[in-house]
PDB file of N, CA and C in Angstrom:
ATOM      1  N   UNK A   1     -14.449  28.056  26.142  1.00  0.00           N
ATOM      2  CA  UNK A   1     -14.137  28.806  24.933  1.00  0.00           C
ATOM      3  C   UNK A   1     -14.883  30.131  25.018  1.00  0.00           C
ATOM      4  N   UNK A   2     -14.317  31.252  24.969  1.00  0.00           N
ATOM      5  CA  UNK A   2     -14.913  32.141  24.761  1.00  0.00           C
ATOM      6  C   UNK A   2     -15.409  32.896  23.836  1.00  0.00           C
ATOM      7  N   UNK A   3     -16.550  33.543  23.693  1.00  0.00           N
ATOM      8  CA  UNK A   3     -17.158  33.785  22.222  1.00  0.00           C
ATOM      9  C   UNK A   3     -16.330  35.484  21.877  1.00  0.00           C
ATOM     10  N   UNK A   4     -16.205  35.242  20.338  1.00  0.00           N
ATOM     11  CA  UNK A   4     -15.489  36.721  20.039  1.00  0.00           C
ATOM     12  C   UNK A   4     -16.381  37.585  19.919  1.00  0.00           C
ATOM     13  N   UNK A   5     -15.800  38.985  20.521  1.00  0.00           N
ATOM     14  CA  UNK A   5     -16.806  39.783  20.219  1.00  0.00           C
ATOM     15  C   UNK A   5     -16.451  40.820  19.216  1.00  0.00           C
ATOM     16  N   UNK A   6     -17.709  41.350  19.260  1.00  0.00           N
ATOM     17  CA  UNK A   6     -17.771  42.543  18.110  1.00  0.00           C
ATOM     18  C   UNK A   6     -18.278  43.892  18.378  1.00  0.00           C
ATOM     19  N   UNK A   7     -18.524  44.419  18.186  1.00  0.00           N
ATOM     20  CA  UNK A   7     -19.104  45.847  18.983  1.00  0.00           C
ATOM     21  C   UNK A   7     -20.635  45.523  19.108  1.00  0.00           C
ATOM     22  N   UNK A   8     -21.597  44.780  18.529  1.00  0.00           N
ATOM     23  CA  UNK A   8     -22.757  45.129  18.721  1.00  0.00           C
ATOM     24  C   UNK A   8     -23.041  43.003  19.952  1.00  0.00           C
ATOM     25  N   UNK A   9     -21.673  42.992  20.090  1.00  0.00           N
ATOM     26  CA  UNK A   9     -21.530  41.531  20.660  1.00  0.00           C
ATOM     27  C   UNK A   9     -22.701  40.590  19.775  1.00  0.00           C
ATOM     28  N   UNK A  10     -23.068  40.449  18.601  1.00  0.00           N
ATOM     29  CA  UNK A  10     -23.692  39.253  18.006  1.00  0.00           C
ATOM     30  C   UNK A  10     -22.724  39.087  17.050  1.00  0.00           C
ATOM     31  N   UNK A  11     -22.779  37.412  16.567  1.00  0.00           N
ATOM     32  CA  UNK A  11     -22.533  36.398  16.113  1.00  0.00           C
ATOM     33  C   UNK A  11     -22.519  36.316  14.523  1.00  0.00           C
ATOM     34  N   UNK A  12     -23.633  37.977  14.282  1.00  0.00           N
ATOM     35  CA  UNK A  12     -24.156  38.093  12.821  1.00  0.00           C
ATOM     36  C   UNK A  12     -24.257  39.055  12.453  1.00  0.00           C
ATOM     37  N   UNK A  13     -23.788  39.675  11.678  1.00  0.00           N
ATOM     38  CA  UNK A  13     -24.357  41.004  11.040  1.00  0.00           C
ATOM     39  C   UNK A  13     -25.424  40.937  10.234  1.00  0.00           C
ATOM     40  N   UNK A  14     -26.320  41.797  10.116  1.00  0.00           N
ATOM     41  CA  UNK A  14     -27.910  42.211   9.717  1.00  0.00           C
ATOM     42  C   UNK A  14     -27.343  43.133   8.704  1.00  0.00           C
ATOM     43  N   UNK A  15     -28.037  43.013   7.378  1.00  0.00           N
ATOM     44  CA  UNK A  15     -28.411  44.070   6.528  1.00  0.00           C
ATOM     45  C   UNK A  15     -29.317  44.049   5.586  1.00  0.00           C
ATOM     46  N   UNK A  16     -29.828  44.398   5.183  1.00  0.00           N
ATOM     47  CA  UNK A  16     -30.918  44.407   4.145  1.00  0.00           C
ATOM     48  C   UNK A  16     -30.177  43.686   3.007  1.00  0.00           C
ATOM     49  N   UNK A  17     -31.437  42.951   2.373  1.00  0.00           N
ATOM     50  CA  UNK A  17     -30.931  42.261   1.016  1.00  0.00           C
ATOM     51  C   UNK A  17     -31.076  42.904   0.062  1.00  0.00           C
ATOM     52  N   UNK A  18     -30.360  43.288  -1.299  1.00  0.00           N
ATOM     53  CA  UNK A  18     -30.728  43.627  -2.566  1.00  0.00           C
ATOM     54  C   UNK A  18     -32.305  43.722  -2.936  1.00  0.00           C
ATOM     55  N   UNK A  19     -32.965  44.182  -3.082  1.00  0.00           N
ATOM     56  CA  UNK A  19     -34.325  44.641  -3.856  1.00  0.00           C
ATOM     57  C   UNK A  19     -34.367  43.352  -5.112  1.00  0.00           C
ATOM     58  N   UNK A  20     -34.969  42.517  -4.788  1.00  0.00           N
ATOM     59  CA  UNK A  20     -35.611  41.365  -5.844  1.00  0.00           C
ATOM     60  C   UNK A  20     -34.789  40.477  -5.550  1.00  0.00           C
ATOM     61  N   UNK A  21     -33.783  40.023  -4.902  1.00  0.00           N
ATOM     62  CA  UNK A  21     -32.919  39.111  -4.334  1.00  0.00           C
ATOM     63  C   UNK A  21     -33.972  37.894  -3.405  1.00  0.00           C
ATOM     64  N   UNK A  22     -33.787  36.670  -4.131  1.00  0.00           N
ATOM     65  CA  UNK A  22     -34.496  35.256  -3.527  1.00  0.00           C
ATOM     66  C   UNK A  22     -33.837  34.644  -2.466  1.00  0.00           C
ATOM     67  N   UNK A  23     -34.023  34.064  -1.557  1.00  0.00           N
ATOM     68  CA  UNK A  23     -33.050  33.505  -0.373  1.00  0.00           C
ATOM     69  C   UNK A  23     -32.472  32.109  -1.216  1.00  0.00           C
ATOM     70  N   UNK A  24     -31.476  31.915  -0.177  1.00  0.00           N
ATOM     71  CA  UNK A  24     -30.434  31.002  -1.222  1.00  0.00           C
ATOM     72  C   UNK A  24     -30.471  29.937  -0.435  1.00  0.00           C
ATOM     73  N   UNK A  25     -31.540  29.449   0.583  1.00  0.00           N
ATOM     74  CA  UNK A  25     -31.672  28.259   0.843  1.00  0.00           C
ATOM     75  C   UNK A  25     -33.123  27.362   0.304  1.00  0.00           C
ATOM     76  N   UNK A  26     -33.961  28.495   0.189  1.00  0.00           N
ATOM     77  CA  UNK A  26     -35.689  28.083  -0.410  1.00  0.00           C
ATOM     78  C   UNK A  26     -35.917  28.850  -1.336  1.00  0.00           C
ATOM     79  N   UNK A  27     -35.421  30.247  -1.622  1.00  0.00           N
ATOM     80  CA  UNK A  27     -35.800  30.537  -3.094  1.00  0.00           C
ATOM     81  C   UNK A  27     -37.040  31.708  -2.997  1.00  0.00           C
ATOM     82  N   UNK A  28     -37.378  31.474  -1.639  1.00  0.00           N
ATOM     83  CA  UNK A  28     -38.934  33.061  -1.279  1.00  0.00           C
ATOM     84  C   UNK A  28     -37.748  34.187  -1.810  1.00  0.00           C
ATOM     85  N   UNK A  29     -38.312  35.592  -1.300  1.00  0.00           N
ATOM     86  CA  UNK A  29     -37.738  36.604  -1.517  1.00  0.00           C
ATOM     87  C   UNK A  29     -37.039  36.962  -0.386  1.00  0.00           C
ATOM     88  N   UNK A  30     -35.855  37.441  -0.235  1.00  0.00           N
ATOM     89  CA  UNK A  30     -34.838  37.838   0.341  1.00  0.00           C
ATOM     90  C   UNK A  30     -35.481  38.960   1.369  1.00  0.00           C
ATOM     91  N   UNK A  31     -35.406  38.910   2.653  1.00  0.00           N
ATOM     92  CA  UNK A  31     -34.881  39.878   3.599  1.00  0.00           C
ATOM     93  C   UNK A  31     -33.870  40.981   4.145  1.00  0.00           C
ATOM     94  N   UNK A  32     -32.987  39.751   4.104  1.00  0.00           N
ATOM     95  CA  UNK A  32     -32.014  39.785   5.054  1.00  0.00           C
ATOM     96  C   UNK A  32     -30.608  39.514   4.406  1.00  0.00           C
ATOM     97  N   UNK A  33     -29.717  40.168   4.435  1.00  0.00           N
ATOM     98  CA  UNK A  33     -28.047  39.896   3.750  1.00  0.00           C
ATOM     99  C   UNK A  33     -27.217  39.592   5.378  1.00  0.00           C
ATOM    100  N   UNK A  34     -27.100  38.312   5.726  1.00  0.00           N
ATOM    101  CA  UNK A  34     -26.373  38.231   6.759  1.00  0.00           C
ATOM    102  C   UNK A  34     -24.513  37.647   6.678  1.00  0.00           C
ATOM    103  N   UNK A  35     -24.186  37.898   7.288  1.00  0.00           N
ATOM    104  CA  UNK A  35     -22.893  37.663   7.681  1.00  0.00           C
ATOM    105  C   UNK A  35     -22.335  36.821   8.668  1.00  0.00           C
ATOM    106  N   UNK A  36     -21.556  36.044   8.906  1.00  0.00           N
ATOM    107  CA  UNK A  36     -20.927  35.826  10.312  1.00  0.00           C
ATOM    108  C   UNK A  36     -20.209  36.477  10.636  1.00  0.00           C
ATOM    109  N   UNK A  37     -19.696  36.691  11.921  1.00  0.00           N
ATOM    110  CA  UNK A  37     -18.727  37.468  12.312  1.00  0.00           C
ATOM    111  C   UNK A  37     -18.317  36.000  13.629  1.00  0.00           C
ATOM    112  N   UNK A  38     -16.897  35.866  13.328  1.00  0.00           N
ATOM    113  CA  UNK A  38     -15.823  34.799  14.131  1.00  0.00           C
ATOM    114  C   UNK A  38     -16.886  33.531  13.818  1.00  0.00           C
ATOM    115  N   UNK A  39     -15.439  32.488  14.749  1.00  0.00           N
ATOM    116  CA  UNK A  39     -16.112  31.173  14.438  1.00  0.00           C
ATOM    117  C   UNK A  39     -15.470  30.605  13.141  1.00  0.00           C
ATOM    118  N   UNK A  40     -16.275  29.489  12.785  1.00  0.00           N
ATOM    119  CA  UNK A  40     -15.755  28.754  11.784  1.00  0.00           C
ATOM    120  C   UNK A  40     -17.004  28.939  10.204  1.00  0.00           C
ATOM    121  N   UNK A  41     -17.782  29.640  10.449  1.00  0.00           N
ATOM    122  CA  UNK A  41     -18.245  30.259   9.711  1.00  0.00           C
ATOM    123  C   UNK A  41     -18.157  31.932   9.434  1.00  0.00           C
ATOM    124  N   UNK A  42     -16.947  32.316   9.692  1.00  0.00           N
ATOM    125  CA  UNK A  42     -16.073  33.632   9.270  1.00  0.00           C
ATOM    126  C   UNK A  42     -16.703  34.610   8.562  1.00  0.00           C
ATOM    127  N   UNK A  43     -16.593  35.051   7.965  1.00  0.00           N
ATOM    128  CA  UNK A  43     -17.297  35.991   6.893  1.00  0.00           C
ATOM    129  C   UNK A  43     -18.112  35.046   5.730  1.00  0.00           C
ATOM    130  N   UNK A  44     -18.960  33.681   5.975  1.00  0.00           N
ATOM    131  CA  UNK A  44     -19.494  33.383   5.155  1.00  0.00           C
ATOM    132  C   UNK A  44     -21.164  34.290   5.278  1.00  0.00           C
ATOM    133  N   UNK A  45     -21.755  34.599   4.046  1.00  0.00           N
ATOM    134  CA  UNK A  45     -22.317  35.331   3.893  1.00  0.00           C
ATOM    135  C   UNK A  45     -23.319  35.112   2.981  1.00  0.00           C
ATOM    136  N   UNK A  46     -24.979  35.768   3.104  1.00  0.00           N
ATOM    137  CA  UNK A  46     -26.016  35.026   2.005  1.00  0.00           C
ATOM    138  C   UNK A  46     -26.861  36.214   2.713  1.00  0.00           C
ATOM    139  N   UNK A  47     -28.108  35.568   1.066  1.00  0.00           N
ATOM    140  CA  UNK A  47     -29.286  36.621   1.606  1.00  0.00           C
ATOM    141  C   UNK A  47     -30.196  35.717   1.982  1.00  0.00           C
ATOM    142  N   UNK A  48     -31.387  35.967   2.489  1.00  0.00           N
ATOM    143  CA  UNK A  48     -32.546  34.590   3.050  1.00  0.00           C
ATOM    144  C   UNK A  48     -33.800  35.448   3.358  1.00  0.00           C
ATOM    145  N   UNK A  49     -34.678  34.320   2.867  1.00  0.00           N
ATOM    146  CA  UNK A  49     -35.679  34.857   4.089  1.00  0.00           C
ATOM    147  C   UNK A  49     -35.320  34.919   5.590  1.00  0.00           C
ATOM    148  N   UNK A  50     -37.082  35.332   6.117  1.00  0.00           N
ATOM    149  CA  UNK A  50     -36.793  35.670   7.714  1.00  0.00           C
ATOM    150  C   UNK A  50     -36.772  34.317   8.573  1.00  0.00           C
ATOM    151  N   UNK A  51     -37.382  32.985   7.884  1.00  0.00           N
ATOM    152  CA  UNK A  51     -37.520  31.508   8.550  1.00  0.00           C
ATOM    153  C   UNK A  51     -35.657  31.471   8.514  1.00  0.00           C
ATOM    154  N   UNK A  52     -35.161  31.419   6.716  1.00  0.00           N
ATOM    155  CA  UNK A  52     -33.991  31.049   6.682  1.00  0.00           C
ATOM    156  C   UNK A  52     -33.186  31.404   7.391  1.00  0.00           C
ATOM    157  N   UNK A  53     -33.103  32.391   7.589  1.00  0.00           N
ATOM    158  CA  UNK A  53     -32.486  33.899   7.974  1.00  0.00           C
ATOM    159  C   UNK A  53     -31.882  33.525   9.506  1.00  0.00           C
ATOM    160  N   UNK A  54     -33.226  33.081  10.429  1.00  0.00           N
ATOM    161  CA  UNK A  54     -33.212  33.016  11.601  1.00  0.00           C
ATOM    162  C   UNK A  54     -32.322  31.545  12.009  1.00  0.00           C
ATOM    163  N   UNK A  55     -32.467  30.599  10.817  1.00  0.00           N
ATOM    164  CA  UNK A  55     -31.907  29.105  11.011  1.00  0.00           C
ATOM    165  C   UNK A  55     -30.023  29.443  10.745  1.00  0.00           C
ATOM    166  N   UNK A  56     -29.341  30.605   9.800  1.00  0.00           N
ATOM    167  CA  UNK A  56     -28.416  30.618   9.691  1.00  0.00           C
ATOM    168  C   UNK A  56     -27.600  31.150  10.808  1.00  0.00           C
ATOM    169  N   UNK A  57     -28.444  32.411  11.715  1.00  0.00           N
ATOM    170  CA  UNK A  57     -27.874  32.591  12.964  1.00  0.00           C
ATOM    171  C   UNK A  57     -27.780  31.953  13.720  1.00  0.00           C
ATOM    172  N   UNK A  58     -28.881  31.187  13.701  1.00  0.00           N
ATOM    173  CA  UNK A  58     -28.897  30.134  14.978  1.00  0.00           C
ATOM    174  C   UNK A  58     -27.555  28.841  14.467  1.00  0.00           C
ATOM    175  N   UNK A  59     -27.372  28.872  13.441  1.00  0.00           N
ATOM    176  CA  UNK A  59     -26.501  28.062  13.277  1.00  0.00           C
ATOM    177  C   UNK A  59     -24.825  28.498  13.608  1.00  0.00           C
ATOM    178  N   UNK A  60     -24.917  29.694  13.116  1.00  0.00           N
ATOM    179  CA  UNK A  60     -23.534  30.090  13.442  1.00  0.00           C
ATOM    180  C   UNK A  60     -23.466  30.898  15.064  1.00  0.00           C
ATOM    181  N   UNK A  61     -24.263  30.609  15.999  1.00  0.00           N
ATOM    182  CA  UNK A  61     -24.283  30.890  17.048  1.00  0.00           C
ATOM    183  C   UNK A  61     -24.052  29.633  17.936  1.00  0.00           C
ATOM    184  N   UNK A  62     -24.765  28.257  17.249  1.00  0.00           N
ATOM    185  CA  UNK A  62     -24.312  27.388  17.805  1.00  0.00           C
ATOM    186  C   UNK A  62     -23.002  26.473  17.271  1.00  0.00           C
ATOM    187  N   UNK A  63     -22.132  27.038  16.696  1.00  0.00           N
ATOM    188  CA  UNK A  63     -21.276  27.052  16.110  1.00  0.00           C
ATOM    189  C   UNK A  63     -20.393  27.276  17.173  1.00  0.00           C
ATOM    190  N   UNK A  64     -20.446  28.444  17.646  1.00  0.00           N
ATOM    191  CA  UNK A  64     -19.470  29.432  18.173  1.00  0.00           C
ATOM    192  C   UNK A  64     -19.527  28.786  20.002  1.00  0.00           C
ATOM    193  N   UNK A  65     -20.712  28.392  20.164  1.00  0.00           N
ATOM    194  CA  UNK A  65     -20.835  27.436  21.046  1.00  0.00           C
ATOM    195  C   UNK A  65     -20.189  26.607  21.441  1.00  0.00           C
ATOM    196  N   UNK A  66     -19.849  25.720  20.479  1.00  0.00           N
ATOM    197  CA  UNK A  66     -19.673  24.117  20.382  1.00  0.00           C
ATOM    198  C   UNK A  66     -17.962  24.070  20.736  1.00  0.00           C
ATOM    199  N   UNK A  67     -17.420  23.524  22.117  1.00  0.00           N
ATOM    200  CA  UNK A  67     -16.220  23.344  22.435  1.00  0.00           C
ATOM    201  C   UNK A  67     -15.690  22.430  21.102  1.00  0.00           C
ATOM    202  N   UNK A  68     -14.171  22.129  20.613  1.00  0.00           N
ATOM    203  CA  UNK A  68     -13.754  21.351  20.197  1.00  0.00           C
ATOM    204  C   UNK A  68     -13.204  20.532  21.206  1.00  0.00           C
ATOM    205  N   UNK A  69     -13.142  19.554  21.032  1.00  0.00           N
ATOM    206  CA  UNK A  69     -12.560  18.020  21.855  1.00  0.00           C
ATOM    207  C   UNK A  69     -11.590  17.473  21.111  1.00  0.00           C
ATOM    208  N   UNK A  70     -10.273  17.780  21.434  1.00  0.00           N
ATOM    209  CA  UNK A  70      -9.165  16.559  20.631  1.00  0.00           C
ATOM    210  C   UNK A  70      -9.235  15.165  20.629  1.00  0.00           C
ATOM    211  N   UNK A  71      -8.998  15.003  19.844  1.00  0.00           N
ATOM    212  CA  UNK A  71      -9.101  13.381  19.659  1.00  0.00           C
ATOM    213  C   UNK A  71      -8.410  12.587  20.263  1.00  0.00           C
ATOM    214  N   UNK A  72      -8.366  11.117  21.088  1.00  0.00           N
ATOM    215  CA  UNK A  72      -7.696  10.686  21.537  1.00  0.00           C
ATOM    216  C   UNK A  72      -6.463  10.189  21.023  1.00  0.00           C
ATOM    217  N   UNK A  73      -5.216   9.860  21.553  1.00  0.00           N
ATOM    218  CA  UNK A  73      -4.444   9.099  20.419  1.00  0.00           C
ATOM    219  C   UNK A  73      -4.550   7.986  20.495  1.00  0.00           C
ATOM    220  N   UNK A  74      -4.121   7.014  19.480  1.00  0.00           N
ATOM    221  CA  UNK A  74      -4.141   5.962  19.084  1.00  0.00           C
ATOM    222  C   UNK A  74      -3.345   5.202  19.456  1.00  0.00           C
ATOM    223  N   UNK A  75      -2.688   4.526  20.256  1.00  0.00           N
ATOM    224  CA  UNK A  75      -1.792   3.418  20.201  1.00  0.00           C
ATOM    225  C   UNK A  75      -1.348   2.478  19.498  1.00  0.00           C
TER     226      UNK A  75
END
C-alpha cells in the first residue's frame, strides 16, 4: 500500500492551537491544532498537548501503515 502524499510528505498537518484552547484528550493546554491528511483518519482534526499531540500522529501514521487483509469467505 502506498502512503499518500502531500507536499510536505507527512501524515499531519501542524498548526498552532487557539490561545487558551485545552487538549481534547487530557484537558492541559493546547499546543498544537493537528489534522490528518489521507488514510482513514481524513481530515479528522483536534487541538492537544505536545504528549497528546505526538500519540495522534503516531496514530494516524500507523494507520496509514496498516495493510488491509480481506476476509476469507465462508463456505
Amino acid at each position: 500500500m502506498s502512503k499518500p502524499i502531500n507536499e510536505f510528505r507527512r501524515p499531519v498537518s501542524v498548526d498552532f492551537a487557539p490561545r487558551g484552547s485545552a487538549c481534547e484528550w487530557c484537558g492541559k493546554p493546547a499546543e498544537r491544532q493537528l489534522t490528518a491528511i489521507g488514510g482513514r483518519y481524513h481530515n479528522e482534526s483536534g487541538v492537544f498537548c505536545r504528549e497528546c499531540g505526538e500519540k495522534f500522529s503516531q496514530a494516524v501514521a500507523n494507520a496509514l501503515h496498516t495493510a488491509v487483509v480481506p476476509e476469507a469467505e465462508v463456505c
